[in-house]
Protein backbone atom coordinates (compact mmCIF):
# COMPACT_ATOMS: atom_id res chain seq x y z
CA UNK A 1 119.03 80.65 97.72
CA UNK A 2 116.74 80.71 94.95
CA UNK A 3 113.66 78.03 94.93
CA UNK A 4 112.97 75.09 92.81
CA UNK A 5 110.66 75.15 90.52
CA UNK A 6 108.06 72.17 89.73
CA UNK A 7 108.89 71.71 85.66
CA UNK A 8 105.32 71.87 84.66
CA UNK A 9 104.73 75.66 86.34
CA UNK A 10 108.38 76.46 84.96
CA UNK A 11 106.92 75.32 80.99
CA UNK A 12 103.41 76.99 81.46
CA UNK A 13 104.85 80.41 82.51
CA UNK A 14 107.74 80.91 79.93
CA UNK A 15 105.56 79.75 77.03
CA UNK A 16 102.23 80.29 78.13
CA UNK A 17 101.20 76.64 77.55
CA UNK A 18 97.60 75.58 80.10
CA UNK A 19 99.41 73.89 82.99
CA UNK A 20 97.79 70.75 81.89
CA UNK A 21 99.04 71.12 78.45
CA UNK A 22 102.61 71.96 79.81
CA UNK A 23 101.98 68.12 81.94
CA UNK A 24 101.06 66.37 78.71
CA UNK A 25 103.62 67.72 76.72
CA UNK A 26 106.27 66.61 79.70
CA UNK A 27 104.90 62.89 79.76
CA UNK A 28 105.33 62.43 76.27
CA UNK A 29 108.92 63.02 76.64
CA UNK A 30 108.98 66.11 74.31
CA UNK A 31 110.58 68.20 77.56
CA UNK A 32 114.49 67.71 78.84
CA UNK A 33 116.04 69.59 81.79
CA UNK A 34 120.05 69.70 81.43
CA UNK A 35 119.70 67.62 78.22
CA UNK A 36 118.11 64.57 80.07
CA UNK A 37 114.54 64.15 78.95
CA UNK A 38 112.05 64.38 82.02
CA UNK A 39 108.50 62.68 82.36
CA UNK A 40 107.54 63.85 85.58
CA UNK A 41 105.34 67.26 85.42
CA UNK A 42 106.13 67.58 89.40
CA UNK A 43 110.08 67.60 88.94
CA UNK A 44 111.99 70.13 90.79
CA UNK A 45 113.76 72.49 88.86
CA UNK A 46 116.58 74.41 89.59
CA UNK A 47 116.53 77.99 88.67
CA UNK A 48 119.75 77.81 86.25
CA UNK A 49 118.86 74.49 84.64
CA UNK A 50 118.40 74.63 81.21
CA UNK A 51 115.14 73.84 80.08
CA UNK A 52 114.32 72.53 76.21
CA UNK A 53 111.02 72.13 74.34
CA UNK A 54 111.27 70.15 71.45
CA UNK A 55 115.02 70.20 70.98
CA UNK A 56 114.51 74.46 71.79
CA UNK A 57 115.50 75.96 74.66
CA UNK A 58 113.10 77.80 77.10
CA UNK A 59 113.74 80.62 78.66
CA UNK A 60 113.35 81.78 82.72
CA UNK A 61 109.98 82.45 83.40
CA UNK A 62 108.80 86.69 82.91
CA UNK A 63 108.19 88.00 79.49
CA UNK A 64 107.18 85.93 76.60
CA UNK A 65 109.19 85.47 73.60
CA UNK A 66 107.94 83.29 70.34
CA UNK A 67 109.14 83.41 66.50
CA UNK A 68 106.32 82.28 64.25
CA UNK A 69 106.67 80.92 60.68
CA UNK A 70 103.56 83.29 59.11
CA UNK A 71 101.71 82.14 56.31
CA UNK A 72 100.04 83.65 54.25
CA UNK A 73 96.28 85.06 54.63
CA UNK A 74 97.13 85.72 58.37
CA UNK A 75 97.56 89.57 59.38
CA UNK A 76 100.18 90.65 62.17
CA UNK A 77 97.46 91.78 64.32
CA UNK A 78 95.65 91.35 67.95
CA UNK A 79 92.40 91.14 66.65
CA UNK A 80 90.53 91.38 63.33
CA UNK A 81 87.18 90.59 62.64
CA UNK A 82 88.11 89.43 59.29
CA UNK A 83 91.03 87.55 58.97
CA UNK A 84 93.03 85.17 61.12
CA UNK A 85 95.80 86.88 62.80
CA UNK A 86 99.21 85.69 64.08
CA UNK A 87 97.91 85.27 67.61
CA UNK A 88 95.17 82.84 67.01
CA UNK A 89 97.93 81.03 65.77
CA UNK A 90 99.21 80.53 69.45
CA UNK A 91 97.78 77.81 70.84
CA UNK A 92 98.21 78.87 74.38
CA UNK A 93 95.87 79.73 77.04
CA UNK A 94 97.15 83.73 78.44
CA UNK A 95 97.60 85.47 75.37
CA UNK A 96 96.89 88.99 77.21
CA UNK A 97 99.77 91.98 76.32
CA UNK A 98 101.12 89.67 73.46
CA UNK A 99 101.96 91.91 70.15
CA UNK A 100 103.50 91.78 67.29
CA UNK A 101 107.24 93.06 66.73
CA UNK A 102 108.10 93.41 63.33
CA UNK A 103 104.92 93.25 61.44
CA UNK A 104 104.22 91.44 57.57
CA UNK A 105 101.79 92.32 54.63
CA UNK A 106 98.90 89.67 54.69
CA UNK A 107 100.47 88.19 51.44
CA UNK A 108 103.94 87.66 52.81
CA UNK A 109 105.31 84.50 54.91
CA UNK A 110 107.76 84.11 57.27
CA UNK A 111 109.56 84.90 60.71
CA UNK A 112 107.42 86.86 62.49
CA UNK A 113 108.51 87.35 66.32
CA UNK A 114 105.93 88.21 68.81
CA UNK A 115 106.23 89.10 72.48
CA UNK A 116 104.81 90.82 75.79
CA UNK A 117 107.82 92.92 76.31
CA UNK A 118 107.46 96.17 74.70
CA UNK A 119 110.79 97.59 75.42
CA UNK A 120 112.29 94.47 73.70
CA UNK A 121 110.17 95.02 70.70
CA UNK A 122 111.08 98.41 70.53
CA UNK A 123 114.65 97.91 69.81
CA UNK A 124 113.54 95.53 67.59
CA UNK A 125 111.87 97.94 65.19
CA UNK A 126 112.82 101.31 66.18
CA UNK A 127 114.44 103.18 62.76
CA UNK A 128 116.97 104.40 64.66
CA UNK A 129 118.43 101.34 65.41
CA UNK A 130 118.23 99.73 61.75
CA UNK A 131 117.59 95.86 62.55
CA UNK A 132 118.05 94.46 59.68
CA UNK A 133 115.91 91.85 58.19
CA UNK A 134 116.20 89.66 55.12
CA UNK A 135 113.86 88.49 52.89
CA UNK A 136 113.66 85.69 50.18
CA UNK A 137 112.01 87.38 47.00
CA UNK A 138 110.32 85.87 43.93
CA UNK A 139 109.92 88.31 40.63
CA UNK A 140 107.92 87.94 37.87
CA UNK A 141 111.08 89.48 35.39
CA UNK A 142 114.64 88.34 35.03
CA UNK A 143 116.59 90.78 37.37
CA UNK A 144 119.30 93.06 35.44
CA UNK A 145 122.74 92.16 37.55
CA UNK A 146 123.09 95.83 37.81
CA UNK A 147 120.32 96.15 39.72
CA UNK A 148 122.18 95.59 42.96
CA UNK A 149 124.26 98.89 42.95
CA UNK A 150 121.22 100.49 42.19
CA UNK A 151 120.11 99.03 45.88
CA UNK A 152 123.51 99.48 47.44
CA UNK A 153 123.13 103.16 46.61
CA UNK A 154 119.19 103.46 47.54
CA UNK A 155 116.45 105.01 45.67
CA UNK A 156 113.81 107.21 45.41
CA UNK A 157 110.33 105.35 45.93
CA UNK A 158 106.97 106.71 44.87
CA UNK A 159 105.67 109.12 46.79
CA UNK A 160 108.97 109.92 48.65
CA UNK A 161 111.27 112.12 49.02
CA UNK A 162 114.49 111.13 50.40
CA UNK A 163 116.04 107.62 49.01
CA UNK A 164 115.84 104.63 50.68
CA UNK A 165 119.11 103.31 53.18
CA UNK A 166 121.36 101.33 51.38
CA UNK A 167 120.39 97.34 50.86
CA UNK A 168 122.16 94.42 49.67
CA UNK A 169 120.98 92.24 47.20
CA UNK A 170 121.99 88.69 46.50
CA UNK A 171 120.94 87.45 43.14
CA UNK A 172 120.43 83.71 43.30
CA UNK A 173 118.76 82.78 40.08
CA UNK A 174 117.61 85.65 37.20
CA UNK A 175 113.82 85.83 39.45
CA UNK A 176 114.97 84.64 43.25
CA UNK A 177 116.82 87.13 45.00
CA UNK A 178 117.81 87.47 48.51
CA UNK A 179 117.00 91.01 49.83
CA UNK A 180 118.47 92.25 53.32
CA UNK A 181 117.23 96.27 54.18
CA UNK A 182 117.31 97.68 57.71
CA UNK A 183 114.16 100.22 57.18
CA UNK A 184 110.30 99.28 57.42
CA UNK A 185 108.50 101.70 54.96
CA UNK A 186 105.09 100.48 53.73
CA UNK A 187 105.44 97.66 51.56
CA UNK A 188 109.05 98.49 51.13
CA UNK A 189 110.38 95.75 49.20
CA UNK A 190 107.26 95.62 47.05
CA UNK A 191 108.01 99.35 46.13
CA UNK A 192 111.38 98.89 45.88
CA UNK A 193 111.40 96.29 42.96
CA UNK A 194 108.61 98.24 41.35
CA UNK A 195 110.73 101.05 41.25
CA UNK A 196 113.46 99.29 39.05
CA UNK A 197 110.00 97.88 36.61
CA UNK A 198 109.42 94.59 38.58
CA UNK A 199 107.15 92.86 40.35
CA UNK A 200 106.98 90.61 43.20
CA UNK A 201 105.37 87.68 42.98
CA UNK A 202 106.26 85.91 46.64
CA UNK A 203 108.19 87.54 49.47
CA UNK A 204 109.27 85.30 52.37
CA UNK A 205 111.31 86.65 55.41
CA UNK A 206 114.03 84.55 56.75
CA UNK A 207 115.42 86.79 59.54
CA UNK A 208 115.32 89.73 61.65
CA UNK A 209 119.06 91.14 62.80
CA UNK A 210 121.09 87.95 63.69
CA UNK A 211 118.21 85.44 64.18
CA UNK A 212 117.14 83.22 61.76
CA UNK A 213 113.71 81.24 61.26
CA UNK A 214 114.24 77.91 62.55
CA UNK A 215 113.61 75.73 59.23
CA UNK A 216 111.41 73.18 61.24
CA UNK A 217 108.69 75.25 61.81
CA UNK A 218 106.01 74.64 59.29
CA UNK A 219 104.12 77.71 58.33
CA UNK A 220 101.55 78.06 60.98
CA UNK A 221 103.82 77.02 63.53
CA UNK A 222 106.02 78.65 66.52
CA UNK A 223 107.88 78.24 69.28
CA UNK A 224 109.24 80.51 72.41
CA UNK A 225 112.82 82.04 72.00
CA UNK A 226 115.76 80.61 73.83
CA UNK A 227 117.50 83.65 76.06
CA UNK A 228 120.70 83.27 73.52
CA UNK A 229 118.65 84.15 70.48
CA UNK A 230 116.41 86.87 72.58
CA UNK A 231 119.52 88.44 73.31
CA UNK A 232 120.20 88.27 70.06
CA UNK A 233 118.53 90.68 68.84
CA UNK A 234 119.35 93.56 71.57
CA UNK A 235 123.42 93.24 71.83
């Protein structure tokens, strides 16, 4: 029979919170096992309880899963000795193997998902498996309504020679569109409203595949996956 875990150990490894961190965060009643919230750090947990963190679900301990609401002026790096990047975002104590899956322009906000598991990240943004990802974009022109068979039917950026895979716009107002595209050229979207004589003047991404940035997370701030919305992005 598998052991019991004390609920502090179980919070510091699947989210990579200090163990004292993980115990302060439990007494303040921000932690619930089975939907019943739990004060006591030392509580016993069984290994198929369901664990929640603010409201979110926590997954078994092993790799490390987080989406991150980026904001702008932060790079999806490691390391960088001049900017901020998405990891010193992280207020956690083992931040060792973490990388980014799924990376943004310095300029653009939103879900950014970062992890220790490569293999996961790799069907995350491998071409060949076209995970697609939507965007929220703001454009300095009115958008011609007939601009969205010209991105159902792709097109031929600068410098390129084959068109782009077919995306699906969703014009909202003449200058917000929604944008969904399941490639990750260099500054795609960018290049791909240039193309048609626009310009972008604020990108935001709201998902990756089926998962969707949770709207409470102020930009700047994260929280680990759940195993239902880890898995996601992999079925």
């Amino acid at each position: 029979m598998a052991a019991f875990t004390r609920l502090d150990k179980r919070l510091s490894h699947a989210t990579g919170l200090t163990r004292s961190r993980a115990q302060i965060t439990i007494r303040r009643g921000q932690v619930t096992v089975d939907g019943t919230v739990v004060r006591d750090p030392a509580f016993k947990v069984a290994p198929q309880a369901q664990v929640a963190w603010r409201e979110c679900e926590v997954a078994s301990p092993g790799h490390r899963y987080y989406m991150l609401n980026k904001p702008q002026g932060v790079i999806c790096a490691t390391s960088d000795e001049s900017h901020r990047t998405v990891l010193d975002l992280l207020d956690i104590d083992n931040k060792k193997g973490l990388h980014v899956a799924g990376r943004l322009d310095i300029d653009t906000t939103g879900l950014v998902l970062i992890s220790d598991d490569g293999d996961w990240s790799h069907r995350i943004t491998a071409p060949r498996h076209k995970c697609p990802k939507r965007y929220r974009v703001t454009l300095v022109a009115p958008l011609d309504p007939a601009s969205v068979a010209q991105f159902a039917e792709g097109m031929v950026l600068r410098n390129e020679a084959k068109k782009t895979q077919p995306a699906m716009l969703e014009i909202l107002t003449p200058t917000d569109v929604r944008l969904t595209i399941s490639e990750g050229k260099y500054h795609q979207v960018k290049r791909m409203f240039a193309a048609i004589g626009n310009h972008v003047t604020a990108l935001h991404r709201e998902a990756i595949g089926a998962l969707q940035l949770d709207e409470r997370l102020a930009l700047g701030e994260y929280r680990p996956l759940s195993e239902a919305e880890r898995m996601l992005l992999i079925a």
